[in-house]
N, C-alpha and C. Protein backbone atom coordinates (compact mmCIF):
# COMPACT_ATOMS: atom_id res chain seq x y z
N UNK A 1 -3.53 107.55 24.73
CA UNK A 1 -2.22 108.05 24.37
C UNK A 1 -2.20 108.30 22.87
N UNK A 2 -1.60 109.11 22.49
CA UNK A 2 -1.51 109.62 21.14
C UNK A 2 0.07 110.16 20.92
N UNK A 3 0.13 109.37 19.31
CA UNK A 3 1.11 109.43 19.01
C UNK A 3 1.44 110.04 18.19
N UNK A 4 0.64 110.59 17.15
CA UNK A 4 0.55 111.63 16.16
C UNK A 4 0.28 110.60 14.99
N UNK A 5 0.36 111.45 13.99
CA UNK A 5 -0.48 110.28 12.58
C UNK A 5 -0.76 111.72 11.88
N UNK A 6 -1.83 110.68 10.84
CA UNK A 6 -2.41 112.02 9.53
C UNK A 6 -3.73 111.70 9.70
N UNK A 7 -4.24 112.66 8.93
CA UNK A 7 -5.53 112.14 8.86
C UNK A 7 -5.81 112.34 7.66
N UNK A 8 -6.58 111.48 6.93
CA UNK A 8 -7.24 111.61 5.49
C UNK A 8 -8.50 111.90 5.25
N UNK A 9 -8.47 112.42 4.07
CA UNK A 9 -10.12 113.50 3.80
C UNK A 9 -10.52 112.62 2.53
N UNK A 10 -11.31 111.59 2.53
CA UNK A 10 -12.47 111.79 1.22
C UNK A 10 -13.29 112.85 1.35
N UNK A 11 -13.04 113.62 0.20
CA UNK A 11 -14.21 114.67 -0.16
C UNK A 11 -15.23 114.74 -1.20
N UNK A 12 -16.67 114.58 -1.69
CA UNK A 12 -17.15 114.36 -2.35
C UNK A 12 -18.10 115.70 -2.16
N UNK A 13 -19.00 116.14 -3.11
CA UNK A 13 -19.93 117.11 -3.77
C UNK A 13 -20.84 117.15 -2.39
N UNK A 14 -21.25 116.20 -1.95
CA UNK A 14 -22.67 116.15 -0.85
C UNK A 14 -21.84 115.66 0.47
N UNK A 15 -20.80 115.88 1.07
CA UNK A 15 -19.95 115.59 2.09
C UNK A 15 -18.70 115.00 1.93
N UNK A 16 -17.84 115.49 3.58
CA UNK A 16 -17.02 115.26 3.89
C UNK A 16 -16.55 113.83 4.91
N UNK A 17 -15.47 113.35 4.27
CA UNK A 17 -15.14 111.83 5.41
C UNK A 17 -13.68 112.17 5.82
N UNK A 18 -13.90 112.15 6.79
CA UNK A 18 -12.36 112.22 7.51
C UNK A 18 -12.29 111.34 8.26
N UNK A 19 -10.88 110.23 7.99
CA UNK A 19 -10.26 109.10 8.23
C UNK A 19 -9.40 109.15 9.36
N UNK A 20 -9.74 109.22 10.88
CA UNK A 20 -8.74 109.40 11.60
C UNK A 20 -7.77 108.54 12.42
N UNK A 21 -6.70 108.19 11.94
CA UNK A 21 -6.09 106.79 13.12
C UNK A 21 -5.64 106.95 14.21
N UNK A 22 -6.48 105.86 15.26
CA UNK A 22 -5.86 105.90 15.99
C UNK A 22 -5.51 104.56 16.74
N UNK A 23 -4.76 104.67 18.03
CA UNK A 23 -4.43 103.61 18.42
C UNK A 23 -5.46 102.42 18.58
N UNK A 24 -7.00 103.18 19.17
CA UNK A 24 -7.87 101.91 19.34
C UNK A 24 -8.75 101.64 18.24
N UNK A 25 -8.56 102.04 17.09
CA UNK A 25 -9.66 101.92 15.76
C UNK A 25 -9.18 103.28 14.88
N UNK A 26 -10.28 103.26 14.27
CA UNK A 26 -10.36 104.14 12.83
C UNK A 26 -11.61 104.79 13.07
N UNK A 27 -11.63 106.60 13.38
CA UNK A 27 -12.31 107.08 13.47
C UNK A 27 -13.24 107.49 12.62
N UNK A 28 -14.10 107.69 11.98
CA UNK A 28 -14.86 107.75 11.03
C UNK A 28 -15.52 109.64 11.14
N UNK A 29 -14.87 110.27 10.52
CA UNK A 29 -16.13 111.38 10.95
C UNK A 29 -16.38 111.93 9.46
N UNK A 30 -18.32 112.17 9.44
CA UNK A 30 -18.46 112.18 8.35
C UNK A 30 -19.37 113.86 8.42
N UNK A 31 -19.05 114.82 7.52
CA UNK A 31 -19.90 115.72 7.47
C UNK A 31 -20.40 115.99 6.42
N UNK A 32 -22.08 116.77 6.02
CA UNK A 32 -22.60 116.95 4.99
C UNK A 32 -22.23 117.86 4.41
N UNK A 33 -22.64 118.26 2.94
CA UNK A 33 -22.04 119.72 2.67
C UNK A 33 -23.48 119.92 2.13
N UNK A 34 -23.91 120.99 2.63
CA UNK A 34 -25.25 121.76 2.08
C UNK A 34 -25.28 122.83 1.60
N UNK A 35 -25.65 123.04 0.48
CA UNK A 35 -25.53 124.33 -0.54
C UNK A 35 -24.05 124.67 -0.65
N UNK A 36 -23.15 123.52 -0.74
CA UNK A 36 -21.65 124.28 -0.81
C UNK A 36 -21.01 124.32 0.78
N UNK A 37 -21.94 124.35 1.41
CA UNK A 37 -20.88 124.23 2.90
C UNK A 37 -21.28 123.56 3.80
N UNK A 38 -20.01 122.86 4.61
CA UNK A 38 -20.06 122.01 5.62
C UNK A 38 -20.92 122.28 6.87
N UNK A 39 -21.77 121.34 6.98
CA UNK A 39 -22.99 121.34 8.10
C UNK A 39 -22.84 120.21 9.01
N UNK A 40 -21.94 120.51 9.93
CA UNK A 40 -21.58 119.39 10.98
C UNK A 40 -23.17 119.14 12.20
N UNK A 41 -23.95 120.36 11.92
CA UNK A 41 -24.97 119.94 13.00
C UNK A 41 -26.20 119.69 11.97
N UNK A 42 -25.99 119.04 10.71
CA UNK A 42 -26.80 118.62 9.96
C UNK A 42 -27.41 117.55 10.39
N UNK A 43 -28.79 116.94 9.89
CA UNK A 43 -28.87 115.04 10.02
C UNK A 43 -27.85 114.82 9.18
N UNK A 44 -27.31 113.75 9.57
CA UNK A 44 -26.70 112.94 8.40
C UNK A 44 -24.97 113.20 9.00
N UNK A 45 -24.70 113.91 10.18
CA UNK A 45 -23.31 114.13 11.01
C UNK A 45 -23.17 112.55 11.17
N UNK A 46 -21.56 112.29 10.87
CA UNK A 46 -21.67 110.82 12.27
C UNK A 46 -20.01 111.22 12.43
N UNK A 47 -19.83 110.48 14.08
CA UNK A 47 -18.29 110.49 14.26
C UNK A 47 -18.62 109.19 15.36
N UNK A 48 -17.71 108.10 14.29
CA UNK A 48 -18.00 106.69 14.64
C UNK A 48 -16.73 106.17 14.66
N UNK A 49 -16.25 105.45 15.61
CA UNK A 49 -15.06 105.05 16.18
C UNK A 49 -14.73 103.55 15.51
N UNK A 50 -14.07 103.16 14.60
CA UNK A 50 -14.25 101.82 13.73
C UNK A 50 -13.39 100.69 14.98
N UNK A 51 -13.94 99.68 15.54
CA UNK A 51 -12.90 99.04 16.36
C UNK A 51 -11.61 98.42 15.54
N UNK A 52 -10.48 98.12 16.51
CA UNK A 52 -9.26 97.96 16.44
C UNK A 52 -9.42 96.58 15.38
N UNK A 53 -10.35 95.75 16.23
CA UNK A 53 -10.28 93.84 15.47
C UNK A 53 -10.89 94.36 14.34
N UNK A 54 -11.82 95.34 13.84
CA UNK A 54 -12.56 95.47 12.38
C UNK A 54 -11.82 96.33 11.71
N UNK A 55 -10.52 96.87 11.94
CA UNK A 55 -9.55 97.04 11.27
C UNK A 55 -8.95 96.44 9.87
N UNK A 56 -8.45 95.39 10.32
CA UNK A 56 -7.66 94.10 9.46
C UNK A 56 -8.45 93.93 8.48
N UNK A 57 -10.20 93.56 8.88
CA UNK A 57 -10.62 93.33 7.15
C UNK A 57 -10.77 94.43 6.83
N UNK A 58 -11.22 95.86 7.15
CA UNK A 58 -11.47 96.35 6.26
C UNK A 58 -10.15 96.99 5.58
N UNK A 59 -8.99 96.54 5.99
CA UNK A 59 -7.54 97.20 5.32
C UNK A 59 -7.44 96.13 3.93
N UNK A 60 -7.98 94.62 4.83
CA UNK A 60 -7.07 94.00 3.65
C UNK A 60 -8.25 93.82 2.18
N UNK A 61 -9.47 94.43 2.55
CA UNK A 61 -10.84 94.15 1.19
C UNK A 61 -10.03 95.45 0.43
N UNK A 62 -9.35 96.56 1.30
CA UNK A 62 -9.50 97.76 0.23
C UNK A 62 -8.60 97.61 -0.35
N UNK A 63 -7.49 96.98 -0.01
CA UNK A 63 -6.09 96.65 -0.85
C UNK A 63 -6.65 95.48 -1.39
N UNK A 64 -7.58 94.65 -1.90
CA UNK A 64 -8.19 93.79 -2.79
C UNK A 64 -8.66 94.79 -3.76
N UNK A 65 -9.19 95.53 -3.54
CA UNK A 65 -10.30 96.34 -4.45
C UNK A 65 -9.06 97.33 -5.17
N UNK A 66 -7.98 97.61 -4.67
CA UNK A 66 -7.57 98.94 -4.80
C UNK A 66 -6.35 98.03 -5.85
N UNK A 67 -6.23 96.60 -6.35
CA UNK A 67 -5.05 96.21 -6.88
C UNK A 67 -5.70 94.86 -7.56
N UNK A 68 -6.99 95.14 -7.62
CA UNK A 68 -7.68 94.53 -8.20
C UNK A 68 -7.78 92.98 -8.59
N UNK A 69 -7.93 92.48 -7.24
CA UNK A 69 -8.23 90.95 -7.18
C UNK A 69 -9.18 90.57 -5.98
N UNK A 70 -10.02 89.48 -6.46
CA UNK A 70 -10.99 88.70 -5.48
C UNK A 70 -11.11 89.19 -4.84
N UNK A 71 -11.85 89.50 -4.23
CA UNK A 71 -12.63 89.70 -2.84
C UNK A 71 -13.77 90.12 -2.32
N UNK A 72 -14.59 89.46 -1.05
CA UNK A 72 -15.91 89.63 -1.14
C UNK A 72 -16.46 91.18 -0.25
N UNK A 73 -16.91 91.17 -0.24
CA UNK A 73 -17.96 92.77 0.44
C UNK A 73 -16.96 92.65 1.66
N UNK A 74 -16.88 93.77 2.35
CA UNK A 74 -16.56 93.92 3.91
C UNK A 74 -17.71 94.71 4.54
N UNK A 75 -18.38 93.60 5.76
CA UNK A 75 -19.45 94.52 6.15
C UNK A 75 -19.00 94.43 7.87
N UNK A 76 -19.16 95.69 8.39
CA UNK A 76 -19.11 95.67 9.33
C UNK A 76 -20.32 96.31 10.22
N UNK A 77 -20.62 95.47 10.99
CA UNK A 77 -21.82 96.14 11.93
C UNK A 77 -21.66 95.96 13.24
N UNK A 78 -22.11 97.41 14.01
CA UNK A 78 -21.50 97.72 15.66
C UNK A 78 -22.61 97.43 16.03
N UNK A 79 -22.64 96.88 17.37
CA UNK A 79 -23.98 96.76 17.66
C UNK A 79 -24.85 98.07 18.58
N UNK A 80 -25.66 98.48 18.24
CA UNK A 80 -26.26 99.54 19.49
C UNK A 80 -26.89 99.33 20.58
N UNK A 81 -27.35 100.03 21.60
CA UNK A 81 -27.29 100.10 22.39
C UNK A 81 -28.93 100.19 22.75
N UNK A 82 -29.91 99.43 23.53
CA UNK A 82 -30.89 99.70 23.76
C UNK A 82 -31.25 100.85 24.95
N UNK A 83 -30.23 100.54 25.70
CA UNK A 83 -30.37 101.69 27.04
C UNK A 83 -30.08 103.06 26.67
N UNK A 84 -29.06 103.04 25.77
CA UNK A 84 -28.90 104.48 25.92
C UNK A 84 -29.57 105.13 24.10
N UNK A 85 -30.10 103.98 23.91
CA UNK A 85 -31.23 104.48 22.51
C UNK A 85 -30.53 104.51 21.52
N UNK A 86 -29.47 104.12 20.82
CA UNK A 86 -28.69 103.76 19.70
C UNK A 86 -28.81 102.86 19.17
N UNK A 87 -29.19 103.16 17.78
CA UNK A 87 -28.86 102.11 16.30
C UNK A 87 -27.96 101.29 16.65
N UNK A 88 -27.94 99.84 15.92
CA UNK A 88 -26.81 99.92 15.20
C UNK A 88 -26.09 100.03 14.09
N UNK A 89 -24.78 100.04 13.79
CA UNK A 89 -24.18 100.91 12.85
C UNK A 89 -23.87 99.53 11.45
N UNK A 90 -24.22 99.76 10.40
CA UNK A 90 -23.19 99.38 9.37
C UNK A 90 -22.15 100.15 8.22
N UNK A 91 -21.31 99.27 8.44
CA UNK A 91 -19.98 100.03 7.90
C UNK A 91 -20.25 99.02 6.56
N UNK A 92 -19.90 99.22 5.20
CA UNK A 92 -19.51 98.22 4.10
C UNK A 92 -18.86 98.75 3.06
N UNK A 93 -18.24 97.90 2.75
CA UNK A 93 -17.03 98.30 1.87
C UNK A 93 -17.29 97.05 0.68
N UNK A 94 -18.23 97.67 -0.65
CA UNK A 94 -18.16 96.47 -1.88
C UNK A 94 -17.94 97.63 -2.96
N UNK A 95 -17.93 96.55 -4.08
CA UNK A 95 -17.69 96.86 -5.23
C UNK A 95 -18.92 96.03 -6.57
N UNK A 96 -18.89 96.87 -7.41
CA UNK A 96 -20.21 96.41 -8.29
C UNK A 96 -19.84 94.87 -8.92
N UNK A 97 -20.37 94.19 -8.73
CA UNK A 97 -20.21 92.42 -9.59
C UNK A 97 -18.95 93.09 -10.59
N UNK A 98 -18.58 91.61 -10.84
CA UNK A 98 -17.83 91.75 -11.92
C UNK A 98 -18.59 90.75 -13.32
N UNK A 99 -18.29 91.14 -14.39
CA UNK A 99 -18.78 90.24 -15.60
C UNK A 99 -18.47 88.77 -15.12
N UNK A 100 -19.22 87.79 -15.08
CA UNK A 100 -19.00 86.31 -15.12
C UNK A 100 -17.79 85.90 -16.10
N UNK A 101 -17.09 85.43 -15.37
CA UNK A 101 -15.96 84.87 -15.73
C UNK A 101 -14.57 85.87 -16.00
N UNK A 102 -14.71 87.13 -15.54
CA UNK A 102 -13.60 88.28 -15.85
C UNK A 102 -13.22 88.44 -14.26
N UNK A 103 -11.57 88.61 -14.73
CA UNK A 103 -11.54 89.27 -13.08
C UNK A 103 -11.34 90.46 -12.75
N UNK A 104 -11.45 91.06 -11.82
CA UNK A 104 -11.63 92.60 -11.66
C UNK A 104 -10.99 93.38 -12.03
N UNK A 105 -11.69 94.31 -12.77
CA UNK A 105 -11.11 95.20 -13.25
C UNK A 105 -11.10 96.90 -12.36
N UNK A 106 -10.42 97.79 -13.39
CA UNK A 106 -10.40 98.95 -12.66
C UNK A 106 -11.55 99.87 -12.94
N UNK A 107 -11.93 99.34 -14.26
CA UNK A 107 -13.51 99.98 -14.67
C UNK A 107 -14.55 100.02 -13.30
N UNK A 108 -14.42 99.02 -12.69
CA UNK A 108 -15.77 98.72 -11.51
C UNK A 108 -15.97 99.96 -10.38
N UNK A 109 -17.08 99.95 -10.06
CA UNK A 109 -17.13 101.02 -8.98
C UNK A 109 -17.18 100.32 -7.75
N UNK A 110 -16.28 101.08 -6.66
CA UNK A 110 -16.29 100.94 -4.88
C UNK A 110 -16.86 101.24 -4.82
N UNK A 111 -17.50 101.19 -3.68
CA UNK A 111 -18.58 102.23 -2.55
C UNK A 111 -18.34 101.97 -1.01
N UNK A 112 -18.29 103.15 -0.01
CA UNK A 112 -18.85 102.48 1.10
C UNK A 112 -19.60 103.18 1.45
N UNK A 113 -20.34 102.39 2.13
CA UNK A 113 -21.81 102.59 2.79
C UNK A 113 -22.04 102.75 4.09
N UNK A 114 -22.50 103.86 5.22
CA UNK A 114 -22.18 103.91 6.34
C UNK A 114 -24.05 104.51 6.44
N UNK A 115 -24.42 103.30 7.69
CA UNK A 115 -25.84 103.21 7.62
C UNK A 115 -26.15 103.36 9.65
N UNK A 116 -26.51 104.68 9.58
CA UNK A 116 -26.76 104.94 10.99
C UNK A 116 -27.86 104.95 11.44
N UNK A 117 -28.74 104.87 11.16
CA UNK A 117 -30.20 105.31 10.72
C UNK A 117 -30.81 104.72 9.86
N UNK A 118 -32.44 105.04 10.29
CA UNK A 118 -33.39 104.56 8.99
C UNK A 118 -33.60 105.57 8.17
N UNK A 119 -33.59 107.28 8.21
CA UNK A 119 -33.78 108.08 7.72
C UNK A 119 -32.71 108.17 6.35
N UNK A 120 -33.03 109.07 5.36
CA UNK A 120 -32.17 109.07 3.89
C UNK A 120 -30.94 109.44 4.55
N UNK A 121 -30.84 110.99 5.24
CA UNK A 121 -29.69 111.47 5.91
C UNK A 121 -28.59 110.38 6.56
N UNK A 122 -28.90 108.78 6.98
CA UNK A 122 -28.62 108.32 7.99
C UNK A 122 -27.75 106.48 6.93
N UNK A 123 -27.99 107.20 5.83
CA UNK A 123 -28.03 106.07 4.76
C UNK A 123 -26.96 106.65 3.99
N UNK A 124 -25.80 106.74 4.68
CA UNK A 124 -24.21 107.23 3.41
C UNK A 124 -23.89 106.24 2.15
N UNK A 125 -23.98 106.40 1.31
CA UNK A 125 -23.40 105.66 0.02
C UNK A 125 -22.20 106.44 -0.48
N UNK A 126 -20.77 106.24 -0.44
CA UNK A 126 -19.82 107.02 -1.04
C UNK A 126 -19.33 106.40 -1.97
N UNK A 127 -19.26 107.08 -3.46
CA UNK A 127 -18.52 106.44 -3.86
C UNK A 127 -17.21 106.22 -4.53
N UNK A 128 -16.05 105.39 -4.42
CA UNK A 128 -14.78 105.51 -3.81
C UNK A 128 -13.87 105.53 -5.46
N UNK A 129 -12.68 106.31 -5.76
CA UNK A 129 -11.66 106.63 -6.63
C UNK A 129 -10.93 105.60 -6.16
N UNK A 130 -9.67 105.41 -6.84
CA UNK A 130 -8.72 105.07 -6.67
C UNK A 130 -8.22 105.60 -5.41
N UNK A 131 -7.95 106.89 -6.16
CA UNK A 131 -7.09 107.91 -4.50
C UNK A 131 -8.20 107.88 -3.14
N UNK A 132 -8.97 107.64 -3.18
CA UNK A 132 -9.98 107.57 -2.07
C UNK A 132 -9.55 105.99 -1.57
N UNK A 133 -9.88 105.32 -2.43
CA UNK A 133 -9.00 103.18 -1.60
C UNK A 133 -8.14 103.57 -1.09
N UNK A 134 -7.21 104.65 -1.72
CA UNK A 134 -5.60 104.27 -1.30
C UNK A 134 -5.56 105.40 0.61
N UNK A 135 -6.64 106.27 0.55
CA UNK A 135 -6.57 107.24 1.33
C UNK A 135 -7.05 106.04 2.53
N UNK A 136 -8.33 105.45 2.54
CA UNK A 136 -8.63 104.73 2.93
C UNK A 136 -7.61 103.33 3.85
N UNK A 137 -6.77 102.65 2.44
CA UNK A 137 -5.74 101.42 2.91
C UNK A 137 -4.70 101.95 3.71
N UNK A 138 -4.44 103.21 3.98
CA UNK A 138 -3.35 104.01 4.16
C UNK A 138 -3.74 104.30 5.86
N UNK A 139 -4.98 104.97 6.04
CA UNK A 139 -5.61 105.06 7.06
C UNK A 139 -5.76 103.55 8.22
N UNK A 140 -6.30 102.57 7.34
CA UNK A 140 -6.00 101.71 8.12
C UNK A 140 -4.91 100.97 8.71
N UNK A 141 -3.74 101.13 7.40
CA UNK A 141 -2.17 100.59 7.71
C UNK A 141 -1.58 101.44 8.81
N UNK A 142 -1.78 103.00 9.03
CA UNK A 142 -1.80 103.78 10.25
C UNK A 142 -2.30 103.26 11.50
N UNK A 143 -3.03 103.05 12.01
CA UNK A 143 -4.15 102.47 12.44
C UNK A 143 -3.35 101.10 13.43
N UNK A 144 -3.07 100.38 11.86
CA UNK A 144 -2.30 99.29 12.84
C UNK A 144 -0.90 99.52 13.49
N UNK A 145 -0.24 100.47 12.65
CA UNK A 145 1.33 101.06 13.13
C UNK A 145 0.61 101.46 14.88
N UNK A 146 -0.22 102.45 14.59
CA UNK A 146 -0.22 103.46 16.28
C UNK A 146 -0.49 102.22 17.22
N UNK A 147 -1.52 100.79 16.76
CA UNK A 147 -1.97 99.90 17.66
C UNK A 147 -0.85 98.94 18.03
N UNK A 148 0.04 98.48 17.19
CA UNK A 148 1.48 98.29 17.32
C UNK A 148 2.45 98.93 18.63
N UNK A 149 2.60 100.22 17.80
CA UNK A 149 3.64 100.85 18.86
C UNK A 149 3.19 100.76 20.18
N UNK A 150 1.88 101.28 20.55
CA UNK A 150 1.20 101.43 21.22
C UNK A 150 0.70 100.63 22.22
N UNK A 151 0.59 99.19 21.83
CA UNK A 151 0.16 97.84 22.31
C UNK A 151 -1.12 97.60 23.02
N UNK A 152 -1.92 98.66 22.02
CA UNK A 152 -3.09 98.65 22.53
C UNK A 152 -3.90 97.39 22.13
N UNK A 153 -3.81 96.72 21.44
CA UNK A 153 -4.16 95.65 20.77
C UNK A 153 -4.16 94.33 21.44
N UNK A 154 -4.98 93.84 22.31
CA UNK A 154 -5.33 92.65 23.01
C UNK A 154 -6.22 91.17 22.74
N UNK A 155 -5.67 90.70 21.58
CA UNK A 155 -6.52 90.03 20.44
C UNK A 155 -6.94 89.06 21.68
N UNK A 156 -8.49 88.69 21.74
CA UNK A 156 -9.00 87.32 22.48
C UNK A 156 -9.44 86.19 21.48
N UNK A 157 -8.99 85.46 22.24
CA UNK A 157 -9.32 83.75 21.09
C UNK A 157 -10.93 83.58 21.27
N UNK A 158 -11.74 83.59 20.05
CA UNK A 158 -12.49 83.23 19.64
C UNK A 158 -13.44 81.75 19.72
């Protein structure tokens, strides 16, 4: 079921990320840009479905990073699939050390890293602006609204 939403674009020089929410996760679709234009049947395509429970951290590391206090790496990894021949995926969301004994500043660089593959193509490093966190925290706060309304969200005890 779909309820409507936005979708957000990080755009960088060597590809495109489009942030899509929806009720059961955060869609991930990433395309290359080669010589200036978008190559969706490039290596290096992914359209990766972020689950609903790996939501929450990665909303609440980017609103750490994006307002600049504590917080450690967000890594997320899907597991693949031996039968049907799939990797698995890591998602991560850090930021460069900070000086010993300073607390974070806005100088520091984000990145996330989306690792599908062993190949270079398959090895995303992006790295993230301000307006890119906020496109990002925004995407996920969506995310939880549609899983909300929606009640798609069936948390199991651990």
């Amino acid at each position: 079921m779909y309820f409507g939403g936005i979708t957000f674009f990080i755009n960088k020089s060597f590809g495109r990320l489009q942030l899509v929410p929806q009720a059961n996760g955060l869609r991930l679709l990433y395309i290359p840009i080669v010589e200036g234009i978008q190559a969706p049947s490039t290596a290096g395509a992914a359209d990766i479905l972020l689950p609903l429970d790996a939501v929450g951290g990665l909303w609440a590391t980017t609103r750490a990073f994006l307002y600049e206090f504590e917080s450690l790496d967000e890594n997320i990894i899907l597991q693949g699939s031996d039968e049907n021949n799939t990797p698995d995926i890591l998602i991560k969301l850090y930021r460069d050390k900070t000086v010993k004994g300073q607390k974070p500043s806005a100088n520091e660089t984000s990145w996330l890293r989306i690792v599908t593959g062993r190949t270079e193509e398959e090895r995303r490093r992006i790295k993230l602006g301000s307006r890119d966190l906020l496109a990002l925290e925004l995407a996920c706060s969506a995310v939880m609204s549609l899983a909300a309304v929606s009640g798609s969200h069936q948390p199991k005890l651990l």
